[in-house]
C-alpha atoms as a PDB file:
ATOM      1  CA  UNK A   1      72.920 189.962  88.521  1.00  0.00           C
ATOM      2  CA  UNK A   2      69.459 188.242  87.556  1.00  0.00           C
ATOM      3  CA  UNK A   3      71.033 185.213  87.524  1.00  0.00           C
ATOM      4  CA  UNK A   4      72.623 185.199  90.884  1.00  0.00           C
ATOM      5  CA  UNK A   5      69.328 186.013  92.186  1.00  0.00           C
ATOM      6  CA  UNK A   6      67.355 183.337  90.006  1.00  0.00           C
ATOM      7  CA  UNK A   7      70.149 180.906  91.332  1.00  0.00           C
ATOM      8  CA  UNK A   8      69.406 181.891  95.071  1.00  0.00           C
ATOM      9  CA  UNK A   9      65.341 181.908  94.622  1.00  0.00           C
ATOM     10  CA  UNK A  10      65.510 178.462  93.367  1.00  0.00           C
ATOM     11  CA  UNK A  11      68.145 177.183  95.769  1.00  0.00           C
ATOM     12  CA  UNK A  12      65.500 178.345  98.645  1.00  0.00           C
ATOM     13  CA  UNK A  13      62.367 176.683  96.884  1.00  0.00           C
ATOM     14  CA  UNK A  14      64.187 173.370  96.646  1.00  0.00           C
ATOM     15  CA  UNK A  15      65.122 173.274  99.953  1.00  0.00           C
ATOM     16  CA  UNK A  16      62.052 174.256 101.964  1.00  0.00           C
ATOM     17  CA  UNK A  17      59.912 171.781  98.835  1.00  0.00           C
ATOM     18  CA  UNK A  18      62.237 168.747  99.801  1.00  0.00           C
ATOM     19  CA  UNK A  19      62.328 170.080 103.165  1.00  0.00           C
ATOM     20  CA  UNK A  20      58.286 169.924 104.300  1.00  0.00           C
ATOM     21  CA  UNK A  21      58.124 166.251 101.553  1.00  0.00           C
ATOM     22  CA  UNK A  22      57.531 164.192 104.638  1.00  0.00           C
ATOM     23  CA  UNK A  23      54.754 161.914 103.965  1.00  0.00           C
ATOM     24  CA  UNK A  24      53.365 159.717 106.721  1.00  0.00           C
ATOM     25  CA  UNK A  25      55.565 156.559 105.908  1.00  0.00           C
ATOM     26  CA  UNK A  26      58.848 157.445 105.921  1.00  0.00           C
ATOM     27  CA  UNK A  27      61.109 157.825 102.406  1.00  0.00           C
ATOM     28  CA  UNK A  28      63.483 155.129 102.019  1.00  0.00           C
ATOM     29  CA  UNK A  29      67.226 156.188 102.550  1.00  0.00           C
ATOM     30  CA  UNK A  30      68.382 155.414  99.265  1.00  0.00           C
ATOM     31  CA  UNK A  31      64.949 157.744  97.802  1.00  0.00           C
ATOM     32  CA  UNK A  32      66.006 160.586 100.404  1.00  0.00           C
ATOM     33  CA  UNK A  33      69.966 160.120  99.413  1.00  0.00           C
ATOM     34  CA  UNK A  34      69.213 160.206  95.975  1.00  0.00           C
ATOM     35  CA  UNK A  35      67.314 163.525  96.309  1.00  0.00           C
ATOM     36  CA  UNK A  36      69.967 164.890  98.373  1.00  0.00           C
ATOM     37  CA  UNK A  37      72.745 164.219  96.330  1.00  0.00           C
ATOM     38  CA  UNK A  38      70.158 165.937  93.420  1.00  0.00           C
ATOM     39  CA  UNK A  39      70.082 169.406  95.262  1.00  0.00           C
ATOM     40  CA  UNK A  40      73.799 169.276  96.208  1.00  0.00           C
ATOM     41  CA  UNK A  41      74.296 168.999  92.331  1.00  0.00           C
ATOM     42  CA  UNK A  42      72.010 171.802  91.641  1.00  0.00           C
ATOM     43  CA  UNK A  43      73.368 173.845  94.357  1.00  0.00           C
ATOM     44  CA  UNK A  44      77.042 173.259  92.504  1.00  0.00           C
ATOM     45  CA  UNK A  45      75.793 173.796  89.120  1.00  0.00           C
ATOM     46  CA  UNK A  46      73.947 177.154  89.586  1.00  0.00           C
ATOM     47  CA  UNK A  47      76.848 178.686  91.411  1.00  0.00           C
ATOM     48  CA  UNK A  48      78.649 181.561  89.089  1.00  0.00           C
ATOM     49  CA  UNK A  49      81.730 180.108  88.142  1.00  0.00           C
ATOM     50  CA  UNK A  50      79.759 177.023  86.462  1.00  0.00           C
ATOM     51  CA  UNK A  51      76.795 179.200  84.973  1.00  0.00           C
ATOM     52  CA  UNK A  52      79.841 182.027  83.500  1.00  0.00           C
ATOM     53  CA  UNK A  53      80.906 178.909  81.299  1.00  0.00           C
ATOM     54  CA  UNK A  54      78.072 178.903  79.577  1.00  0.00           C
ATOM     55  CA  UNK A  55      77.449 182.584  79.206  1.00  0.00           C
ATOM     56  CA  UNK A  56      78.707 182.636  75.536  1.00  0.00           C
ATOM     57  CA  UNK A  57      77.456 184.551  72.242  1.00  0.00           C
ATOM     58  CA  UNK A  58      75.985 181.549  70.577  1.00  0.00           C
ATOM     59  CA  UNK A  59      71.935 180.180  70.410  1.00  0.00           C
ATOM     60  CA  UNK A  60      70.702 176.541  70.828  1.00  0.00           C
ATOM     61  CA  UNK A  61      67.370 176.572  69.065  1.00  0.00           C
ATOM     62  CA  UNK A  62      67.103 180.504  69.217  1.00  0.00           C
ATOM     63  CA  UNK A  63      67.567 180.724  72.651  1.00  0.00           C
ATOM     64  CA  UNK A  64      71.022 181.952  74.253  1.00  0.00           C
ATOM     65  CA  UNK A  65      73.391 179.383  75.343  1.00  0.00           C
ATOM     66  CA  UNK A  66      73.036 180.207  79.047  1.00  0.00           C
ATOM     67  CA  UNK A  67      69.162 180.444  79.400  1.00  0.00           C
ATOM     68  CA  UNK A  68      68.730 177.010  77.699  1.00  0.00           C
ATOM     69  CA  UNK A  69      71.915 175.285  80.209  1.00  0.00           C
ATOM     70  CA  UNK A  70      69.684 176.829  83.008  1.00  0.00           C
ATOM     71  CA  UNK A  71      66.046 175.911  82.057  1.00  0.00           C
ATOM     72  CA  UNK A  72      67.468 172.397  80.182  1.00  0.00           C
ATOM     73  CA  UNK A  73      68.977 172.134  83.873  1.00  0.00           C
ATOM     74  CA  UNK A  74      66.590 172.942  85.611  1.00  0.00           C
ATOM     75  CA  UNK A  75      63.841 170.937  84.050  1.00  0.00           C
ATOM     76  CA  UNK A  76      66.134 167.569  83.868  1.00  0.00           C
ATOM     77  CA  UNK A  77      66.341 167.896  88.115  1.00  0.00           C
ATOM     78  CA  UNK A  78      62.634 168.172  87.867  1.00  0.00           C
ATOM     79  CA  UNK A  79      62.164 165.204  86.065  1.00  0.00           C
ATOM     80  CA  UNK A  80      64.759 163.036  88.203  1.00  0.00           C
ATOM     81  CA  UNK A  81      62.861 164.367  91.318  1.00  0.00           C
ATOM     82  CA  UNK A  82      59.342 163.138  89.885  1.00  0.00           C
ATOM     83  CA  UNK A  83      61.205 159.881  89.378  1.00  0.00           C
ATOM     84  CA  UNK A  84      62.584 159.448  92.416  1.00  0.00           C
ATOM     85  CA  UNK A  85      59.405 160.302  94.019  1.00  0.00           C
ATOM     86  CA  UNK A  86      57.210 158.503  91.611  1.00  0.00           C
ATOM     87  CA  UNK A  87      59.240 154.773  93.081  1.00  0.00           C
ATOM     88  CA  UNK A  88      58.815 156.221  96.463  1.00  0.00           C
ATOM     89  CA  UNK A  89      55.089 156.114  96.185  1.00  0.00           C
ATOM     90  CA  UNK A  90      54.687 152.761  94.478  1.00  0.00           C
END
């Protein structure tokens, strides 16, 4: 049940933190595509049916299988997003 609600929380934040990214020169479509096609993954891959395959018994690194697919997940979008905005900027 937490992590339908995680799932939803952060669904919300990235949309209304990509929503209000409008800086005064305008994002190149490829940047905005790219960042896009990034939350429409997200959105996919923290639905139930994907996060129930990895709710298994095992432990990467002493942490349970499914909190280190969401935080490993998690923190890989936020490193493609400072990426994409990091060439946007240049």
């Amino acid at each position: 049940m937490y992590v339908v609600l995680i799932s939803y929380i952060s669904k919300v934040i990235i949309f209304f933190a990509f929503a209000e990214m409008k800086p005064a020169n305008h994002m190149k479509k490829r940047h905005e595509q790219k960042l896009v096609v990034l939350s429409i993954a997200l959105f996919l891959i923290f639905n139930i049916p994907f996060i129930l395959v990895f709710n298994l018994e095992g432990a990467v690194f002493g942490i349970p299988t499914l909190y280190f697919f969401i935080f490993s997940v998690w923190l890989l979008s936020i490193v493609i997003s400072y990426i994409v905005l990091k060439r946007h900027y240049e």
